[in-house]
C-alpha atoms as a PDB file:
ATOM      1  CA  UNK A   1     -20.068 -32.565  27.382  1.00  0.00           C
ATOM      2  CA  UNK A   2     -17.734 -29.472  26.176  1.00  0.00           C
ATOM      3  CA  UNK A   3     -14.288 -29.279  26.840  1.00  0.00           C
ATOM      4  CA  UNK A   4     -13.077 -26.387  28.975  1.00  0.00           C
ATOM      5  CA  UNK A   5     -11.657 -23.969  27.630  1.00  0.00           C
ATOM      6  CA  UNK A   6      -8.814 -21.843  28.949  1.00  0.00           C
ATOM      7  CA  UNK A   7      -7.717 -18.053  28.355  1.00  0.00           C
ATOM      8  CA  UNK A   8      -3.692 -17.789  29.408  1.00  0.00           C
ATOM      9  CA  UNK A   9      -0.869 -15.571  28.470  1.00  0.00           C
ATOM     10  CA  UNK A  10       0.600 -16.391  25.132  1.00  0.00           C
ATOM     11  CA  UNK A  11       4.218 -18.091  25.709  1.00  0.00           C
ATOM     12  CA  UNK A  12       7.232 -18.516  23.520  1.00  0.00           C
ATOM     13  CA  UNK A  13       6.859 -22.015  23.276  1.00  0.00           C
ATOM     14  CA  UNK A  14       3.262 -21.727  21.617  1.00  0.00           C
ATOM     15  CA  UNK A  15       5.066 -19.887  18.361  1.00  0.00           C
ATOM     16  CA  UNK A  16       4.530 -22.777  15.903  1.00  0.00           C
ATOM     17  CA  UNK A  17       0.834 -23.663  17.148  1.00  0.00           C
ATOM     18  CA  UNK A  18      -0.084 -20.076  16.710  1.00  0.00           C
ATOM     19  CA  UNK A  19       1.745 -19.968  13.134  1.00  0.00           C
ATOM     20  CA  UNK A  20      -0.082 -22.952  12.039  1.00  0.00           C
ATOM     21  CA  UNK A  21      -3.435 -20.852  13.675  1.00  0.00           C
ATOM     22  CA  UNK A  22      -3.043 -18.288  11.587  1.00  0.00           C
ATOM     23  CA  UNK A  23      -1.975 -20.454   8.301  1.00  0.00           C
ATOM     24  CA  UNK A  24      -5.614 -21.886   8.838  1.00  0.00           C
ATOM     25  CA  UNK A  25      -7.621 -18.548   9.595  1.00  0.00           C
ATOM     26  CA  UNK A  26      -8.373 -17.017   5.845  1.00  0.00           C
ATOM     27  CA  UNK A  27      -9.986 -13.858   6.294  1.00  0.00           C
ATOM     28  CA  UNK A  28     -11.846 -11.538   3.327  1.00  0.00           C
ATOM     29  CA  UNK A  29     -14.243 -11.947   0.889  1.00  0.00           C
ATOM     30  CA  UNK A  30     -13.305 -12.422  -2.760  1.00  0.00           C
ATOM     31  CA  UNK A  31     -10.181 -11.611  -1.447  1.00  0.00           C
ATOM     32  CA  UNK A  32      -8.727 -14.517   0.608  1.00  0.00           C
ATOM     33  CA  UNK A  33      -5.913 -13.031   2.758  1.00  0.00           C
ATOM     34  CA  UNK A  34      -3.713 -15.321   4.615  1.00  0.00           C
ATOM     35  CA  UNK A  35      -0.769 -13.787   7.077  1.00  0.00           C
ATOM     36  CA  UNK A  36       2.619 -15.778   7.240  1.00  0.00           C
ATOM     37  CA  UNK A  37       4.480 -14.619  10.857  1.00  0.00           C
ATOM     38  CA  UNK A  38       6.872 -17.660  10.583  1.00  0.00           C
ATOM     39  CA  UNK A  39       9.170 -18.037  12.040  1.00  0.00           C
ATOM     40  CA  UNK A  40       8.443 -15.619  14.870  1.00  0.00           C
ATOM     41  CA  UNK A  41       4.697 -14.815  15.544  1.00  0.00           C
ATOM     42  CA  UNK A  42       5.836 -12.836  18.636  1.00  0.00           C
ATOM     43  CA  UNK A  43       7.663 -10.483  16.417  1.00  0.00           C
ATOM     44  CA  UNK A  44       5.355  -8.182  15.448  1.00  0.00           C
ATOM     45  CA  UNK A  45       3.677  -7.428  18.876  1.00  0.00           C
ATOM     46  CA  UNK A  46       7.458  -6.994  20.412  1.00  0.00           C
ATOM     47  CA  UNK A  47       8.066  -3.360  18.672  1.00  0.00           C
ATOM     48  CA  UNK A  48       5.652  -2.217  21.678  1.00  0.00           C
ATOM     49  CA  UNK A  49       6.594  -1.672  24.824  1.00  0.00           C
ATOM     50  CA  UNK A  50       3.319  -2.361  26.273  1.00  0.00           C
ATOM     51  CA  UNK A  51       1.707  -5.775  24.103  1.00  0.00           C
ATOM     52  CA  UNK A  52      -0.127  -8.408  25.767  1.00  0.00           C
ATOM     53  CA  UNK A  53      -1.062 -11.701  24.003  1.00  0.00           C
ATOM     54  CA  UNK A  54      -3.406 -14.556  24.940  1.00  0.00           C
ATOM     55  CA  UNK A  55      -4.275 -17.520  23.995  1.00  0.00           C
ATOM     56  CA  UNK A  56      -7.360 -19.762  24.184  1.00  0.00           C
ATOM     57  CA  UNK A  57      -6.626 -23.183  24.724  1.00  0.00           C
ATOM     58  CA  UNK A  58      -8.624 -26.792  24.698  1.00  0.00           C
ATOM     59  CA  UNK A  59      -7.408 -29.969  25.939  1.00  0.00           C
ATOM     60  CA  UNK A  60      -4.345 -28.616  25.696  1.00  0.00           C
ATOM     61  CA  UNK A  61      -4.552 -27.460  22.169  1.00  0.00           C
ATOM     62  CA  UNK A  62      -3.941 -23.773  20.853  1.00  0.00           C
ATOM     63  CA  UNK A  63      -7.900 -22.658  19.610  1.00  0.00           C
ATOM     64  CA  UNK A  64      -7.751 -19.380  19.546  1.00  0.00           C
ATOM     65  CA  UNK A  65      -5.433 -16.231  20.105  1.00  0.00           C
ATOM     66  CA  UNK A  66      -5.953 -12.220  20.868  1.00  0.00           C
ATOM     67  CA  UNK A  67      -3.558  -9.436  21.589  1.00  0.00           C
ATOM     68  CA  UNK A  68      -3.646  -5.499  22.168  1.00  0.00           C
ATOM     69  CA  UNK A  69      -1.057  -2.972  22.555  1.00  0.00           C
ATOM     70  CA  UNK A  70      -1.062   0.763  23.775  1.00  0.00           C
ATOM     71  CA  UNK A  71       0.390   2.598  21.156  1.00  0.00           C
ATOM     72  CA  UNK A  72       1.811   6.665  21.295  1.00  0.00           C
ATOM     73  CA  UNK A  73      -0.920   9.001  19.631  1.00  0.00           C
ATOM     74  CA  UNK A  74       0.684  11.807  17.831  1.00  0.00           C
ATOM     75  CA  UNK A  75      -1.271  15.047  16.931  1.00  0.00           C
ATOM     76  CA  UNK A  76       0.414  17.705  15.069  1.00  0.00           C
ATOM     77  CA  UNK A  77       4.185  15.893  16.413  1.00  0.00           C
ATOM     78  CA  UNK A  78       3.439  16.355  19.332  1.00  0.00           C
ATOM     79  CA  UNK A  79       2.188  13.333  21.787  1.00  0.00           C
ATOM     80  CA  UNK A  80      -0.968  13.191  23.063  1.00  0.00           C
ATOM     81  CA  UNK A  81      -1.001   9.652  24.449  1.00  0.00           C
ATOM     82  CA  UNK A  82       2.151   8.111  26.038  1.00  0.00           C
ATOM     83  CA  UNK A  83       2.258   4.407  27.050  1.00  0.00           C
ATOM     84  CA  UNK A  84       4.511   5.602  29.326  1.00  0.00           C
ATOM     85  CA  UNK A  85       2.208   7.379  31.382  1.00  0.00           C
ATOM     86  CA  UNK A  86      -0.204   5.019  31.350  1.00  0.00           C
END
Protein backbone atom coordinates (compact mmCIF):
# COMPACT_ATOMS: atom_id res chain seq x y z
CA UNK A 1 0.00 0.00 0.00
CA UNK A 2 1.20 3.78 -0.85
CA UNK A 3 2.23 6.08 1.60
CA UNK A 4 0.19 9.25 2.00
CA UNK A 5 1.27 11.93 0.86
CA UNK A 6 0.90 15.43 2.25
CA UNK A 7 0.81 19.06 0.58
CA UNK A 8 1.77 21.79 3.58
CA UNK A 9 3.24 25.19 3.66
CA UNK A 10 6.95 25.21 3.18
CA UNK A 11 8.69 26.11 6.71
CA UNK A 12 12.06 27.45 7.64
CA UNK A 13 13.11 24.45 9.15
CA UNK A 14 12.69 22.37 5.79
CA UNK A 15 15.71 24.69 4.14
CA UNK A 16 18.34 21.91 3.99
CA UNK A 17 15.81 19.05 2.81
CA UNK A 18 14.69 21.30 0.06
CA UNK A 19 18.49 22.25 -0.82
CA UNK A 20 19.41 18.70 -0.98
CA UNK A 21 15.84 18.43 -3.33
CA UNK A 22 17.00 20.55 -5.62
CA UNK A 23 20.87 19.26 -5.60
CA UNK A 24 19.12 15.95 -6.84
CA UNK A 25 16.56 17.42 -9.49
CA UNK A 26 18.86 17.91 -12.87
CA UNK A 27 16.79 19.46 -15.35
CA UNK A 28 17.69 19.96 -19.42
CA UNK A 29 18.69 18.01 -22.08
CA UNK A 30 22.30 17.95 -23.25
CA UNK A 31 22.46 20.58 -20.97
CA UNK A 32 22.30 19.31 -17.35
CA UNK A 33 21.42 22.35 -15.17
CA UNK A 34 21.60 22.01 -11.51
CA UNK A 35 20.50 25.18 -9.10
CA UNK A 36 22.56 25.68 -5.79
CA UNK A 37 20.11 27.98 -3.22
CA UNK A 38 22.37 27.02 -0.22
CA UNK A 39 22.36 28.22 2.25
CA UNK A 40 18.96 29.88 2.06
CA UNK A 41 16.38 28.28 -0.38
CA UNK A 42 13.78 30.75 0.99
CA UNK A 43 15.80 33.57 -0.34
CA UNK A 44 14.83 33.92 -3.58
CA UNK A 45 10.97 33.73 -3.15
CA UNK A 46 11.36 36.48 -0.13
CA UNK A 47 12.03 39.60 -2.67
CA UNK A 48 8.05 39.25 -3.15
CA UNK A 49 5.73 40.47 -1.10
CA UNK A 50 3.17 38.03 -2.01
CA UNK A 51 5.21 34.20 -2.40
CA UNK A 52 3.73 31.12 -1.22
CA UNK A 53 5.72 27.82 -1.02
CA UNK A 54 4.66 24.21 -0.46
CA UNK A 55 5.90 21.27 0.06
CA UNK A 56 4.94 17.63 -0.59
CA UNK A 57 5.84 15.41 2.02
CA UNK A 58 5.97 11.34 2.68
CA UNK A 59 6.45 9.66 5.84
CA UNK A 60 7.72 12.58 6.93
CA UNK A 61 10.20 13.12 4.22
CA UNK A 62 10.50 16.31 1.89
CA UNK A 63 9.32 14.70 -1.91
CA UNK A 64 8.49 17.37 -3.61
CA UNK A 65 8.20 21.31 -3.52
CA UNK A 66 6.14 24.22 -5.59
CA UNK A 67 5.87 27.93 -5.16
CA UNK A 68 4.19 31.03 -7.02
CA UNK A 69 4.36 34.63 -6.52
CA UNK A 70 2.25 37.66 -7.85
CA UNK A 71 4.57 39.81 -9.37
CA UNK A 72 3.94 43.90 -10.58
CA UNK A 73 3.33 43.97 -14.49
CA UNK A 74 4.76 47.04 -15.98
CA UNK A 75 3.63 48.35 -19.46
CA UNK A 76 5.20 51.35 -20.85
CA UNK A 77 6.41 52.30 -16.74
CA UNK A 78 3.49 52.42 -15.84
CA UNK A 79 1.75 49.44 -13.65
CA UNK A 80 -0.77 47.49 -14.87
CA UNK A 81 -0.89 44.77 -12.22
CA UNK A 82 -0.26 45.58 -8.51
CA UNK A 83 0.04 42.79 -5.89
CA UNK A 84 -1.13 45.26 -3.84
CA UNK A 85 -4.45 45.41 -5.12
CA UNK A 86 -4.88 42.07 -5.40
Amino acid sequence: MASEIVIRDAREEDNQALIDLDQQSVMGGEIELVFDRSPDFFARSRAYEQCRMCVAEEDGAVIGVGGGTIKSLRVDGSVVIDPVDL
